[in-house]
Every structure is written in C-alpha cells, then in structure tokens.
N, C-alpha and C. Protein backbone atom coordinates (compact mmCIF):
# COMPACT_ATOMS: atom_id res chain seq x y z
N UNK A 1 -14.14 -2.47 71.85
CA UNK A 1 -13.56 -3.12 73.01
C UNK A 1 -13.97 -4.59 73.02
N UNK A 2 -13.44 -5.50 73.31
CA UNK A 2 -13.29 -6.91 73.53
C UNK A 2 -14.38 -7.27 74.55
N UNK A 3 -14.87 -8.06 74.18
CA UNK A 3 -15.74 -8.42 75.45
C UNK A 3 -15.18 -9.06 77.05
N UNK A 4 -14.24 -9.68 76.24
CA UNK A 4 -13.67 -10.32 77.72
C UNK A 4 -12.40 -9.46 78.45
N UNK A 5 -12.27 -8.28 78.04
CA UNK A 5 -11.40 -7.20 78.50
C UNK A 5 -12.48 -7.02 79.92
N UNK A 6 -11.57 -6.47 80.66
CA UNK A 6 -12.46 -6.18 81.96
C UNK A 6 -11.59 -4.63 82.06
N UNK A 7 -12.84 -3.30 82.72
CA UNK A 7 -11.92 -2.36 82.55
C UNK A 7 -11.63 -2.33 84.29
N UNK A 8 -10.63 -1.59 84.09
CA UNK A 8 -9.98 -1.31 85.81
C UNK A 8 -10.89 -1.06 86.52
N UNK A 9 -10.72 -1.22 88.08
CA UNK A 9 -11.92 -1.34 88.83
C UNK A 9 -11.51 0.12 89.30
N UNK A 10 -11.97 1.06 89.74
CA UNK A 10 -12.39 2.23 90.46
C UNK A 10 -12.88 1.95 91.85
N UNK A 11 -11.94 2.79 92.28
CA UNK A 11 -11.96 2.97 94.13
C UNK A 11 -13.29 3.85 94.21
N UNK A 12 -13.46 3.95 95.66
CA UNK A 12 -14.56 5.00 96.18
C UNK A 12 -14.58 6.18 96.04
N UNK A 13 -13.28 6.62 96.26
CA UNK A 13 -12.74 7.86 95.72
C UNK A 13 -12.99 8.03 94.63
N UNK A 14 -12.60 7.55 93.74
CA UNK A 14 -12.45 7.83 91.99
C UNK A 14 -13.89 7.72 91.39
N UNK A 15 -14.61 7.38 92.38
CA UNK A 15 -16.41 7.36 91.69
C UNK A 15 -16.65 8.54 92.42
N UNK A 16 -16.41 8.99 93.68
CA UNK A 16 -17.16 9.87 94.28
C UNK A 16 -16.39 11.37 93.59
N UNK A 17 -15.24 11.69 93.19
CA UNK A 17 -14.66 12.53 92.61
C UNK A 17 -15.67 12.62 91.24
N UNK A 18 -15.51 11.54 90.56
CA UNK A 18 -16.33 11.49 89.13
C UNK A 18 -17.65 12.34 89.38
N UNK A 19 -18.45 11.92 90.33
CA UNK A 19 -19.78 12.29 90.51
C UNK A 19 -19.47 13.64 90.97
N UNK A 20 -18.80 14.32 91.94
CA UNK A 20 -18.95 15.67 92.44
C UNK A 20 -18.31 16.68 91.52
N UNK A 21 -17.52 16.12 90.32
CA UNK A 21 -17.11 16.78 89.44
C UNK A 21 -17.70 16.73 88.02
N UNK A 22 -19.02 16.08 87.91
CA UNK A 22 -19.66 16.17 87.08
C UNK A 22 -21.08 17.03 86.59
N UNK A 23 -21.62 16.45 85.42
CA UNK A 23 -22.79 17.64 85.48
C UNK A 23 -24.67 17.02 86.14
N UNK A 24 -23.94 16.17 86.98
CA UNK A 24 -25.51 15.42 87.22
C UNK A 24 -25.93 16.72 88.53
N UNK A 25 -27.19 16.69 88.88
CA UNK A 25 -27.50 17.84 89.55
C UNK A 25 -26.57 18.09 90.99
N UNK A 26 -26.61 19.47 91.15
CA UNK A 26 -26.47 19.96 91.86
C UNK A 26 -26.57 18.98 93.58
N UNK A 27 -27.86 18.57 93.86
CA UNK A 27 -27.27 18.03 95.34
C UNK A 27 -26.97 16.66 95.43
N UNK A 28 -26.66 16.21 94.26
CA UNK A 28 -26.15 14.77 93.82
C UNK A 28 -24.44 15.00 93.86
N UNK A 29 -24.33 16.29 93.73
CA UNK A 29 -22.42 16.76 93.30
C UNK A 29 -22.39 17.11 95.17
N UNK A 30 -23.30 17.81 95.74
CA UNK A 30 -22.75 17.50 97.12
C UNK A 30 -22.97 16.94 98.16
N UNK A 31 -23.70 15.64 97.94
CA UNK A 31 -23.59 14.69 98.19
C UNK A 31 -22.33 13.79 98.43
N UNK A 32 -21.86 14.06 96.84
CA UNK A 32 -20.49 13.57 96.59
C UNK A 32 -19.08 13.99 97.27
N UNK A 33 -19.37 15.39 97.41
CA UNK A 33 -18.00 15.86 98.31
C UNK A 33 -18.37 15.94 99.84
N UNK A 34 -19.45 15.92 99.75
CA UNK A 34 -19.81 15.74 101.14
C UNK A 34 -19.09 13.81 101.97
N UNK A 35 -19.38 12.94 101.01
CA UNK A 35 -18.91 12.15 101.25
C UNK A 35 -17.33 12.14 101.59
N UNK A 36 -16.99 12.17 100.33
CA UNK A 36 -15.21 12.60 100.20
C UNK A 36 -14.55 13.43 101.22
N UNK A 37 -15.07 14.20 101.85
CA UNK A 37 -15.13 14.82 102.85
C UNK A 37 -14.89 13.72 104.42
N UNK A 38 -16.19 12.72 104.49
CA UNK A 38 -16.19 12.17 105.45
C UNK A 38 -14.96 11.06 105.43
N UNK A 39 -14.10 10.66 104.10
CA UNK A 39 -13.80 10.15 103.49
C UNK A 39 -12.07 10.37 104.72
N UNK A 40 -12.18 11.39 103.53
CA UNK A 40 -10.98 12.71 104.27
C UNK A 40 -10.45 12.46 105.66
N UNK A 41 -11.37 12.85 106.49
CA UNK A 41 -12.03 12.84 108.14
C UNK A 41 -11.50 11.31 108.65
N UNK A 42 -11.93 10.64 107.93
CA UNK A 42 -11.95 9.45 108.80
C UNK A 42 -10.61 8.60 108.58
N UNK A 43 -10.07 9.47 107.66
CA UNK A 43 -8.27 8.91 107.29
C UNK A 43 -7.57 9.65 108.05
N UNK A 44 -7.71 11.02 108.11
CA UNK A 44 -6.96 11.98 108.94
C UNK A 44 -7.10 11.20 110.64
N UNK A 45 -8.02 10.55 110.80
CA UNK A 45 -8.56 10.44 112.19
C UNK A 45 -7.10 9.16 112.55
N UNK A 46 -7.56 8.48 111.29
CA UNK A 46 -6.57 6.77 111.38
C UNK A 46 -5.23 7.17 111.47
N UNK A 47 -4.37 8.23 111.03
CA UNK A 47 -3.46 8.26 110.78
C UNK A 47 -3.15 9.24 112.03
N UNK A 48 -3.86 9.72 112.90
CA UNK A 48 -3.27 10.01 114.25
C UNK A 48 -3.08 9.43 114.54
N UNK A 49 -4.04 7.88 115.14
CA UNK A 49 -3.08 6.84 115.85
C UNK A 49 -2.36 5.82 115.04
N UNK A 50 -1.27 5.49 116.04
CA UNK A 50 -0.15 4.67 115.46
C UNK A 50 -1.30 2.85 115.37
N UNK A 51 -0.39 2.64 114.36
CA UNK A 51 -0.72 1.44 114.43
C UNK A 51 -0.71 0.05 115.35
N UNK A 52 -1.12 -1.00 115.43
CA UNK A 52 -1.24 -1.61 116.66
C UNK A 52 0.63 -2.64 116.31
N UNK A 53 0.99 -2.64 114.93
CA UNK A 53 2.29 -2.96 115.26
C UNK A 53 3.39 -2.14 115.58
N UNK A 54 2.67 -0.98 115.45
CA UNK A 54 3.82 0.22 116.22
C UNK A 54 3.76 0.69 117.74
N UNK A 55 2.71 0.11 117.98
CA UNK A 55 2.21 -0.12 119.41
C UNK A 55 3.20 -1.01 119.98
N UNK A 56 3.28 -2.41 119.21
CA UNK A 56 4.19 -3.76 119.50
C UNK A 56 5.47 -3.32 119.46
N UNK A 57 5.96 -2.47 118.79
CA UNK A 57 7.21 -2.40 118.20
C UNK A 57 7.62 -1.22 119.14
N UNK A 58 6.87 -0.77 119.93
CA UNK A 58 7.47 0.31 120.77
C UNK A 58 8.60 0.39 121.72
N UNK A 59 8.17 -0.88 122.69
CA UNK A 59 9.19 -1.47 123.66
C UNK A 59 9.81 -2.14 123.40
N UNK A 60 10.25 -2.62 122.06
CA UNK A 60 11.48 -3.02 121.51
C UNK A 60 12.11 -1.99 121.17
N UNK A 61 11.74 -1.24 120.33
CA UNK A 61 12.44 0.03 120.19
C UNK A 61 13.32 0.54 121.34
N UNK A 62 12.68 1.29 122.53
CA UNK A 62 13.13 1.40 123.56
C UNK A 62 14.35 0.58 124.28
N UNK A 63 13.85 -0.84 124.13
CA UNK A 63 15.12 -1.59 124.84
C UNK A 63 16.06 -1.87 123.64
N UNK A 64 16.25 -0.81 122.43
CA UNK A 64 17.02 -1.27 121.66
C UNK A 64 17.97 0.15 121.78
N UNK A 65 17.09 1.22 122.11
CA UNK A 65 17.99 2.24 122.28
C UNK A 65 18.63 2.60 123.67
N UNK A 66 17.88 2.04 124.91
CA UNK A 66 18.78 1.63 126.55
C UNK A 66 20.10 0.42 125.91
N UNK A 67 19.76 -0.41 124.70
CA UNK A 67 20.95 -1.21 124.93
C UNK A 67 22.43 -0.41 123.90
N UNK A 68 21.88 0.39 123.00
CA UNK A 68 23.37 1.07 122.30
C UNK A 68 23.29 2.39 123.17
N UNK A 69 22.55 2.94 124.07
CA UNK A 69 22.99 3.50 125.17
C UNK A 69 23.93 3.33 126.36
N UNK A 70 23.70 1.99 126.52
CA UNK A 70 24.56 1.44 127.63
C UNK A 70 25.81 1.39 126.65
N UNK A 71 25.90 0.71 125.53
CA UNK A 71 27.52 0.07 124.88
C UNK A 71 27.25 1.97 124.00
N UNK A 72 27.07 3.32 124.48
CA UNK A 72 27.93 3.83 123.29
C UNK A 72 29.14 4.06 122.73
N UNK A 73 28.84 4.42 121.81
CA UNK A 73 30.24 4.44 120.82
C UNK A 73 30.25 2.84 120.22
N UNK A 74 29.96 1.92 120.71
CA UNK A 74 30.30 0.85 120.07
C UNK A 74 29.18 0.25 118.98
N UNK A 75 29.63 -0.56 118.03
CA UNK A 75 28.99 -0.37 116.52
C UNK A 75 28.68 -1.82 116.72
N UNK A 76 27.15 -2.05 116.01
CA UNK A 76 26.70 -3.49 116.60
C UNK A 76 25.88 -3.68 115.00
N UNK A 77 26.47 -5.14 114.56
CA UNK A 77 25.70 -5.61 113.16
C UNK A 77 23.78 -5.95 113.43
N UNK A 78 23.60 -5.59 112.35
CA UNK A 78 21.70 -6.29 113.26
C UNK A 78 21.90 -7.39 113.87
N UNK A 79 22.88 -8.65 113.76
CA UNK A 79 22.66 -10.01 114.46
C UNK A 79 23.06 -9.28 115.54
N UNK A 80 24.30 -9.02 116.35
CA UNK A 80 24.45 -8.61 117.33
C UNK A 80 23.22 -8.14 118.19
N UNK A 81 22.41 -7.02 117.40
CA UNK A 81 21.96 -6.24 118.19
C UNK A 81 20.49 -6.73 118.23
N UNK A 82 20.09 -8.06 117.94
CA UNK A 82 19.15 -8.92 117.77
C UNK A 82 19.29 -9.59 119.12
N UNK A 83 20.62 -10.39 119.04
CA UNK A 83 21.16 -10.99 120.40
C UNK A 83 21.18 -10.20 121.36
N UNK A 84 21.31 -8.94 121.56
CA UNK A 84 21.68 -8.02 122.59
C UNK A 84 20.14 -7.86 123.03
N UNK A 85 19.14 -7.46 122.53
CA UNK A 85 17.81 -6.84 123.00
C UNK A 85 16.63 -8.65 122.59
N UNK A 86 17.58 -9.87 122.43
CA UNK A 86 16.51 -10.81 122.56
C UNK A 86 15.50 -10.83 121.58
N UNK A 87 15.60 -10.61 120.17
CA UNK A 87 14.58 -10.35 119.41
C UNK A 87 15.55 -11.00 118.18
N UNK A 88 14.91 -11.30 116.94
CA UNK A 88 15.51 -11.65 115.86
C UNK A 88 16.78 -11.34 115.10
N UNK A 89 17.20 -10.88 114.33
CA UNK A 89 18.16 -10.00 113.49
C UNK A 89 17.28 -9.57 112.63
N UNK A 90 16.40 -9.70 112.03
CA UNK A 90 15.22 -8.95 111.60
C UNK A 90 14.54 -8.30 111.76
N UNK A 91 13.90 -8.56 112.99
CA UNK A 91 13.19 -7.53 113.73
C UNK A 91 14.00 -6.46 114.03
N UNK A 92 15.09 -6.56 114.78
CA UNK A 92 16.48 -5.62 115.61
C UNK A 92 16.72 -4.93 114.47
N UNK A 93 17.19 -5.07 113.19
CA UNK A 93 17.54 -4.65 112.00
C UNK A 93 16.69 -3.23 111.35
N UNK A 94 14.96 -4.16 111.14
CA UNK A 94 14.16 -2.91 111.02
C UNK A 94 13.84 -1.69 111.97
N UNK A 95 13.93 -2.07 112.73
CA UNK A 95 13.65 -1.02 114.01
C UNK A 95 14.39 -0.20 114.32
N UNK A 96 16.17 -0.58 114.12
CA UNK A 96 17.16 0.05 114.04
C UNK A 96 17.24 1.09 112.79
N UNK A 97 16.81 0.70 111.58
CA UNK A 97 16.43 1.37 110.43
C UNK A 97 15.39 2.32 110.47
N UNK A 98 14.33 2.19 110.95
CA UNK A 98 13.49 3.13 111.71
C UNK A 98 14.10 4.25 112.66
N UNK A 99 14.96 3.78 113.36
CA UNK A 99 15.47 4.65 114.46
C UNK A 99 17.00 5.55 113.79
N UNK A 100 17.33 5.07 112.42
CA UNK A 100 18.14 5.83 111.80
C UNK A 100 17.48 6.76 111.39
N UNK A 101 16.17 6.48 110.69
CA UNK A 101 15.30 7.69 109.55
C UNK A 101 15.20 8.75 110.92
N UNK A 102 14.64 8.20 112.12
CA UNK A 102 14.31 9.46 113.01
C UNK A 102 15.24 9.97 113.51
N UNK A 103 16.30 9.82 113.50
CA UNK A 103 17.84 10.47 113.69
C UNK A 103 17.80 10.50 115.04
N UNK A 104 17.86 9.11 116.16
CA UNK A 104 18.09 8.49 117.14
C UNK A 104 19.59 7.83 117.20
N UNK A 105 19.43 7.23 115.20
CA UNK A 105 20.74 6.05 116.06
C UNK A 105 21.56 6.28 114.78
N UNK A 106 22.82 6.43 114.19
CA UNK A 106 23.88 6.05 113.79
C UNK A 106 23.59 5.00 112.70
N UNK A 107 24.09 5.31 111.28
CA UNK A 107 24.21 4.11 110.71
C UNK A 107 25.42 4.29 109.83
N UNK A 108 26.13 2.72 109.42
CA UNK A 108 27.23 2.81 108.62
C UNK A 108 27.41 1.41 107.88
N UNK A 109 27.90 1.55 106.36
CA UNK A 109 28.49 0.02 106.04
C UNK A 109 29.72 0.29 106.26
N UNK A 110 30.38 -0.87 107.08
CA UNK A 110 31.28 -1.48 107.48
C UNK A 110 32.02 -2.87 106.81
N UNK A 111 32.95 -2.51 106.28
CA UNK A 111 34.29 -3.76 105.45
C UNK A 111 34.51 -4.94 106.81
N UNK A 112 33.88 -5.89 106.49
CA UNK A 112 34.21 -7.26 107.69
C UNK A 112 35.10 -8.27 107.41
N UNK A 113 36.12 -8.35 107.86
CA UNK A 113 36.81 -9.47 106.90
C UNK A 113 36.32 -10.85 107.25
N UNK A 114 36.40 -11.32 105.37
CA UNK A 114 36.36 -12.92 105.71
C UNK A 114 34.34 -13.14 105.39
N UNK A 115 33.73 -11.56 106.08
CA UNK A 115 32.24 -11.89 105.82
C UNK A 115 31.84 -11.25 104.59
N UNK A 116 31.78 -9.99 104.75
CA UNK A 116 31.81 -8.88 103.56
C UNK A 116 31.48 -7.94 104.52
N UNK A 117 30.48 -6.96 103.73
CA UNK A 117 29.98 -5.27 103.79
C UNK A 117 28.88 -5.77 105.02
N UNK A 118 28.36 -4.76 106.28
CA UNK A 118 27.16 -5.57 107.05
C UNK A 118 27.37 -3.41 107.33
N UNK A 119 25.93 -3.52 107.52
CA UNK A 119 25.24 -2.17 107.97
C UNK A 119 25.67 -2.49 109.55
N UNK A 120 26.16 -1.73 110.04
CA UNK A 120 26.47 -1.25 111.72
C UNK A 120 25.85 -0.20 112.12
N UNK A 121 25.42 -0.17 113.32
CA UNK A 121 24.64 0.84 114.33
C UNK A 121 24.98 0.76 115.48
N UNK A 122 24.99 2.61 116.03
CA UNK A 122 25.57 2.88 116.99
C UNK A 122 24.89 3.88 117.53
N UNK A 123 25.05 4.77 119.16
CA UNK A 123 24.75 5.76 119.18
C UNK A 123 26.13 6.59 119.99
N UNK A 124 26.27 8.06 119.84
CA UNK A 124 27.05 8.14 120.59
C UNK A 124 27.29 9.01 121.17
C-alpha cells in the first residue's frame, strides 16, 4: 500500500460492529453491542420526533391544503399555489410534493401552451 493512500474512515458503527463481532474477549464484545444498542435507542428516539423544519413546514402545509380546499377541483401550477398560500414557488412546490407522497393532494403534468409541461395540483 502507498503511503500517501489514506484508507476510508469508519463510522462508530462499523468499529463497534468490528469489535462485538470479533475474537477479543468476551466483555470487550459486550461492551460493544451494548453500545450499538444505545446507539440503536437513541436513533429510534430521534426519529419519533419530527424535525424542527417539519415543525416549520407544518402550517404551511395546512394553509396549503385549506387553500386547494377552498378552490377544489381546480388545478394550480407551484407558482400559483406559491402566490395563493404567500410562500415561494419552491417552497409551495415541495410541500405540495410531500402532500402528493401522503395521498392528500392530486398530482398531474399538464401540456401549457406557449410555456411547456408544469406539474399541477389539486384536491377534489
């Protein structure tokens, strides 16, 4: 091996797996899963709560689905529906995309003349 090769760096995980799956003694290996364990625990814990931009992103959400509530049936491009709830076309866009995966809101590409193809959202 090259000296100035550097080898990949190894996560916490991937050392503490190494060690609890190896042959160094016995309360050195559970030690190791004992860790991995707390490891475990304290991800499971994070991933109950939502994040603090899904926290932010909540009451946009909401006033994005009171506003294709109020207009349903009618099909709104992300700029529209940026303008409609006061927030970007970016922001309005992802959130709307979010609210497609959770099968809240309607999605479709739509032929625009003169612009091209634009993703539309609706509920109805």
């Amino acid at each position: 091996m090259d000296m100035t090769e550097t080898a990949p760096k190894k996560t916490t995980i991937e050392h503490l797996t190494l060690i609890a799956n190896s042959t160094l003694p016995e309360d050195t290996r559970d030690w190791a899963r004992g860790q991995l364990a707390l490891i475990e625990k304290r991800k499971a814990k994070r991933a109950e709560k939502p994040s603090k931009t899904a926290e932010a992103n909540a009451p946009i959400k909401t006033a994005l689905i009171g506003y294709l509530n109020d207009n349903k049936g009618k099909k709104f491009t992300e700029v529209e529906l940026g303008a409609g709830i006061g927030q970007s076309h970016n922001k309005a866009g992802s959130l709307a995309r979010q609210l497609v995966g959770e099968g809240v809101v309607n999605s479709a590409d739509v032929k625009i003349p003169k612009v091209g193809t634009r993703k539309v959202y609706w509920i109805d």
